[in-house]
N, C-alpha and C. Protein backbone atom coordinates (compact mmCIF):
# COMPACT_ATOMS: atom_id res chain seq x y z
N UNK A 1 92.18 95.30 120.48
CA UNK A 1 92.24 95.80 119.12
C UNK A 1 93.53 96.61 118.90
N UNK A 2 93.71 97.62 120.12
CA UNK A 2 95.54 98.23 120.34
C UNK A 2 96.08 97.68 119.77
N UNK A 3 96.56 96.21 120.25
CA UNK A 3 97.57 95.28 120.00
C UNK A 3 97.80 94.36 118.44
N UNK A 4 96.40 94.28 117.81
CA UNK A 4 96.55 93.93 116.38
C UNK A 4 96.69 94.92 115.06
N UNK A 5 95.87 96.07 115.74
CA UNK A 5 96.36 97.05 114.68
C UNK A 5 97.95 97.99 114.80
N UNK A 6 98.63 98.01 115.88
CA UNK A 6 99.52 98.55 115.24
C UNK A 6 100.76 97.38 114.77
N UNK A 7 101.55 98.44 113.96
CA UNK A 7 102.66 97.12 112.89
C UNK A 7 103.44 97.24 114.10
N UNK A 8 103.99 96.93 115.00
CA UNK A 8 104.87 96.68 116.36
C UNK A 8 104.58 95.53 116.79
N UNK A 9 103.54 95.76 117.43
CA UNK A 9 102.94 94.33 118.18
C UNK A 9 102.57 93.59 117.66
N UNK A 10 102.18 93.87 115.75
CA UNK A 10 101.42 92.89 115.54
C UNK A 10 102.43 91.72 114.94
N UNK A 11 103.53 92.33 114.78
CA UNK A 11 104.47 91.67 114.03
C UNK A 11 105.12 90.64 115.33
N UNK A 12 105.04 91.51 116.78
CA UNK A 12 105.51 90.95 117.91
C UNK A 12 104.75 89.65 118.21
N UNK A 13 103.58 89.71 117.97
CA UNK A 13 102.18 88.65 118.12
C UNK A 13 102.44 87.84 116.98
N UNK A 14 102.89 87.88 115.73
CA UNK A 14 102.36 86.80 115.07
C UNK A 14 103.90 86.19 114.97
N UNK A 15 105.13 86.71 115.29
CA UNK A 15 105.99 85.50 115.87
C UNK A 15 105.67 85.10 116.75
N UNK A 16 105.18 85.09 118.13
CA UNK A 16 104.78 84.06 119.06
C UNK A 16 104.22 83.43 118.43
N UNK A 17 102.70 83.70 117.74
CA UNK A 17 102.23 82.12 117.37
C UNK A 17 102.90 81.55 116.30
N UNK A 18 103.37 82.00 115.43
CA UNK A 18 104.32 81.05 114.78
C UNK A 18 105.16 80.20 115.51
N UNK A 19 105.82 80.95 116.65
CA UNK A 19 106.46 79.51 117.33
C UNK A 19 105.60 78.57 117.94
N UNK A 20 104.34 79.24 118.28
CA UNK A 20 103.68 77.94 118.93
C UNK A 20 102.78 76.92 117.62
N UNK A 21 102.30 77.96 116.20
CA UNK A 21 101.77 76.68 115.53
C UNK A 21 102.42 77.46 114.10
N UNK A 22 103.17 76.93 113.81
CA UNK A 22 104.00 76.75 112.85
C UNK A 22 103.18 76.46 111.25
N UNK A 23 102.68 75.67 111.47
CA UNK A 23 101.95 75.29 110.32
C UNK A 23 100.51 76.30 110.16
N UNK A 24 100.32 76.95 111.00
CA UNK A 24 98.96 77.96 110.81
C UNK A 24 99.40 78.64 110.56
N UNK A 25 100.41 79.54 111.04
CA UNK A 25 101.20 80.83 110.56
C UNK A 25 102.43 80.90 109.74
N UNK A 26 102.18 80.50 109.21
CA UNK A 26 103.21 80.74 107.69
C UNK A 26 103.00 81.09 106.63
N UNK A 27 102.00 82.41 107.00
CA UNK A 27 101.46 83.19 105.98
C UNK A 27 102.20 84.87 105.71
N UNK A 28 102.87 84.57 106.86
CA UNK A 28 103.80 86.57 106.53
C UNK A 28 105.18 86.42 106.74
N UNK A 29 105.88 87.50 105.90
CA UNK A 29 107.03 87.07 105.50
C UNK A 29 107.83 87.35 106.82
N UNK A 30 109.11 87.14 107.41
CA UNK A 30 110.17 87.12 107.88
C UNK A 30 109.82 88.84 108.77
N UNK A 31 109.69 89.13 109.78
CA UNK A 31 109.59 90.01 110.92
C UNK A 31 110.41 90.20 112.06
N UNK A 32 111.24 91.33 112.24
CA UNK A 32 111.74 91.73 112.83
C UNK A 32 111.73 93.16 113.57
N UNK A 33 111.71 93.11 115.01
CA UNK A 33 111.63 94.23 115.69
C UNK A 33 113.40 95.45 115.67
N UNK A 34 113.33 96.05 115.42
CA UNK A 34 114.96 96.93 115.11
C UNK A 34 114.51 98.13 116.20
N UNK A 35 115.39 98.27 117.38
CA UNK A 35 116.63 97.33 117.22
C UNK A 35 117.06 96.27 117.77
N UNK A 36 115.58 95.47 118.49
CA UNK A 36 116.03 94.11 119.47
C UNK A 36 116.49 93.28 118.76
N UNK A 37 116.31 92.86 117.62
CA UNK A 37 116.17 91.78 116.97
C UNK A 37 117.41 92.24 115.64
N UNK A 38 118.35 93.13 116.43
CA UNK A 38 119.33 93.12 114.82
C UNK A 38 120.16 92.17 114.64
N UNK A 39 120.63 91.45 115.80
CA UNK A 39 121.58 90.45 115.48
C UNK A 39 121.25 89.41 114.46
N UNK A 40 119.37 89.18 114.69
CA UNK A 40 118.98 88.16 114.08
C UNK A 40 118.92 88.83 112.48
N UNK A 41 118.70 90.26 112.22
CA UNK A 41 118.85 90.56 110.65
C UNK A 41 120.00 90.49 110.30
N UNK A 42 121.47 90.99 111.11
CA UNK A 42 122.62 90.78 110.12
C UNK A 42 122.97 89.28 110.35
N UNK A 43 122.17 88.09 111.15
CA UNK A 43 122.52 86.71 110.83
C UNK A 43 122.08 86.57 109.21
N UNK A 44 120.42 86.97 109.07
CA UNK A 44 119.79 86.56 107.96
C UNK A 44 120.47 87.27 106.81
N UNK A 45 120.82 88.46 106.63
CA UNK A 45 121.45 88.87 105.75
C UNK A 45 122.64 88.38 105.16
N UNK A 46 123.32 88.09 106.43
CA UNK A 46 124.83 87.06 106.22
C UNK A 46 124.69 85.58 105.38
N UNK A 47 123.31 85.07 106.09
CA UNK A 47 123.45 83.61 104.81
C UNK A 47 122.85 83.88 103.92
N UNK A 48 122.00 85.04 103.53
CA UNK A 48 121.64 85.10 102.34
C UNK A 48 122.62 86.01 101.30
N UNK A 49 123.31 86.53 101.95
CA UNK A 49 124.82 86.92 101.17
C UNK A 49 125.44 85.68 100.81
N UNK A 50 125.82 85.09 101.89
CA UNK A 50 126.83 83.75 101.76
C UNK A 50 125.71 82.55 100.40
N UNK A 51 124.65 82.68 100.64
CA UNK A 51 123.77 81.42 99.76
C UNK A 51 124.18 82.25 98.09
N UNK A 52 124.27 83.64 98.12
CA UNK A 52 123.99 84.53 97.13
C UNK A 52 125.45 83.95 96.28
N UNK A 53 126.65 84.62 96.90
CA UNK A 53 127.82 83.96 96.86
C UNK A 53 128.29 82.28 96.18
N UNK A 54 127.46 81.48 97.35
CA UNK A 54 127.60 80.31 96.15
C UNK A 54 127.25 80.08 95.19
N UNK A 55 125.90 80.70 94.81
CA UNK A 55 125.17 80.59 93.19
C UNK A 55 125.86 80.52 92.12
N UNK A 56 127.33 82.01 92.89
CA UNK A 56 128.31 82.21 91.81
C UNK A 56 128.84 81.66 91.43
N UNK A 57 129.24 81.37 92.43
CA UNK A 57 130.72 80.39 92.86
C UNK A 57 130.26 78.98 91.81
N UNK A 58 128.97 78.30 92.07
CA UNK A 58 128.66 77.34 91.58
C UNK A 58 128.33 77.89 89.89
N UNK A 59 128.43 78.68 89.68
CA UNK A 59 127.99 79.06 88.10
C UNK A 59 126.56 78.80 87.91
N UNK A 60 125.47 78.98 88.97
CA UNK A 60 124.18 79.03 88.80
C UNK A 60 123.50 80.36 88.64
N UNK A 61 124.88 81.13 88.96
CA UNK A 61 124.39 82.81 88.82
C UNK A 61 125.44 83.57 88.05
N UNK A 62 125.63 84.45 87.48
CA UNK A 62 126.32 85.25 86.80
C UNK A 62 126.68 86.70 87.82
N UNK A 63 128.05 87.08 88.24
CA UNK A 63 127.92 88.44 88.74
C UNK A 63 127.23 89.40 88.16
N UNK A 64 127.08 89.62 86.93
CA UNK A 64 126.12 90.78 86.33
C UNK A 64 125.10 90.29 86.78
N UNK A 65 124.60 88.83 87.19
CA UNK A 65 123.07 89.00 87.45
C UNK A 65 122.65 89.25 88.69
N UNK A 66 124.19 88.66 89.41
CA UNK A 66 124.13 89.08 91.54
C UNK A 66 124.08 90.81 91.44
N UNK A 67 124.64 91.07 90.70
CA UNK A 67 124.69 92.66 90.60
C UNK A 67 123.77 93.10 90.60
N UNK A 68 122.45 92.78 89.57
CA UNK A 68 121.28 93.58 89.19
C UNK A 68 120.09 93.59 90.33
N UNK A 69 120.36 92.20 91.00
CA UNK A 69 119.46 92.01 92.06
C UNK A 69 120.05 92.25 93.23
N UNK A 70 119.27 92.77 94.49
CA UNK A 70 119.90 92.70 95.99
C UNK A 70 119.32 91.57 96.39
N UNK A 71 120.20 91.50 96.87
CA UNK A 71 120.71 90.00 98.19
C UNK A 71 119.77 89.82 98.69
N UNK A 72 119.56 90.67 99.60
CA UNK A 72 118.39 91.14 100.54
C UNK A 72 117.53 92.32 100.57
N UNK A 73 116.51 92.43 100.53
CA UNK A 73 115.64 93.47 99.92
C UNK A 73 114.77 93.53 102.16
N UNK A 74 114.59 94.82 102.51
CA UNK A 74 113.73 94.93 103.98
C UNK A 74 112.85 96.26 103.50
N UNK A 75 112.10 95.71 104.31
CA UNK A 75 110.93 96.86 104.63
C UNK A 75 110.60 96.83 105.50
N UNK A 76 111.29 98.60 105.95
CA UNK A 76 111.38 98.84 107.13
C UNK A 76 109.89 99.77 107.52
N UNK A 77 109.07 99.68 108.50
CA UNK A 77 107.70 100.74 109.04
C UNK A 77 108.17 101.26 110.08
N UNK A 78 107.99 102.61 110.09
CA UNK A 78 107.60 103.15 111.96
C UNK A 78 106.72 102.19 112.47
N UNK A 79 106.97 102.37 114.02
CA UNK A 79 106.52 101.80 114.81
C UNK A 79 105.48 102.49 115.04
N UNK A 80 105.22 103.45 115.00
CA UNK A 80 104.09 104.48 115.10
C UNK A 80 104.14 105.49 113.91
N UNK A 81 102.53 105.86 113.03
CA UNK A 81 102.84 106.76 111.62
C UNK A 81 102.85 105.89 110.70
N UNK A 82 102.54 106.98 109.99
CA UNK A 82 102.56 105.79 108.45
C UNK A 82 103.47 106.06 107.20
């Protein structure tokens, strides 16, 4: 019960089974442990800058409108506390 209730492990636990069943767990958003796992946030941040970027570029977005919204939005929890 340790291991599912706190937000550490549980986030640690439900990427494993996502890698093992993919199609059952694709119910919670994008999880990352900080600071093991930062390389993998400033990857994700980087293409979703860079995807953000082309919208413009392509005239599917307006800078006033890249402006109003962030790129990337995280929510960050203690690992312990609430």
């Amino acid at each position: 019960m340790y291991n599912i209730c706190r937000k550490s492990s549980l986030g640690m636990h439900l990427k494993r089974f996502q890698k093992e069943y993919p199609d059952q767990y694709d119910f919670f958003p994008q999880t990352w442990m900080y600071p093991a796992d930062l390389h993998e946030i400033l990857e994700y941040s980087k293409k979703k800058t860079d995807k953000r970027k082309e919208l413009v570029d392509d005239g599917r977005m307006t800078e006033a409108q890249s402006e109003k919204d962030p790129v990337v939005l995280y929510i960050c929890k203690p690992e312990s506390g609430s």
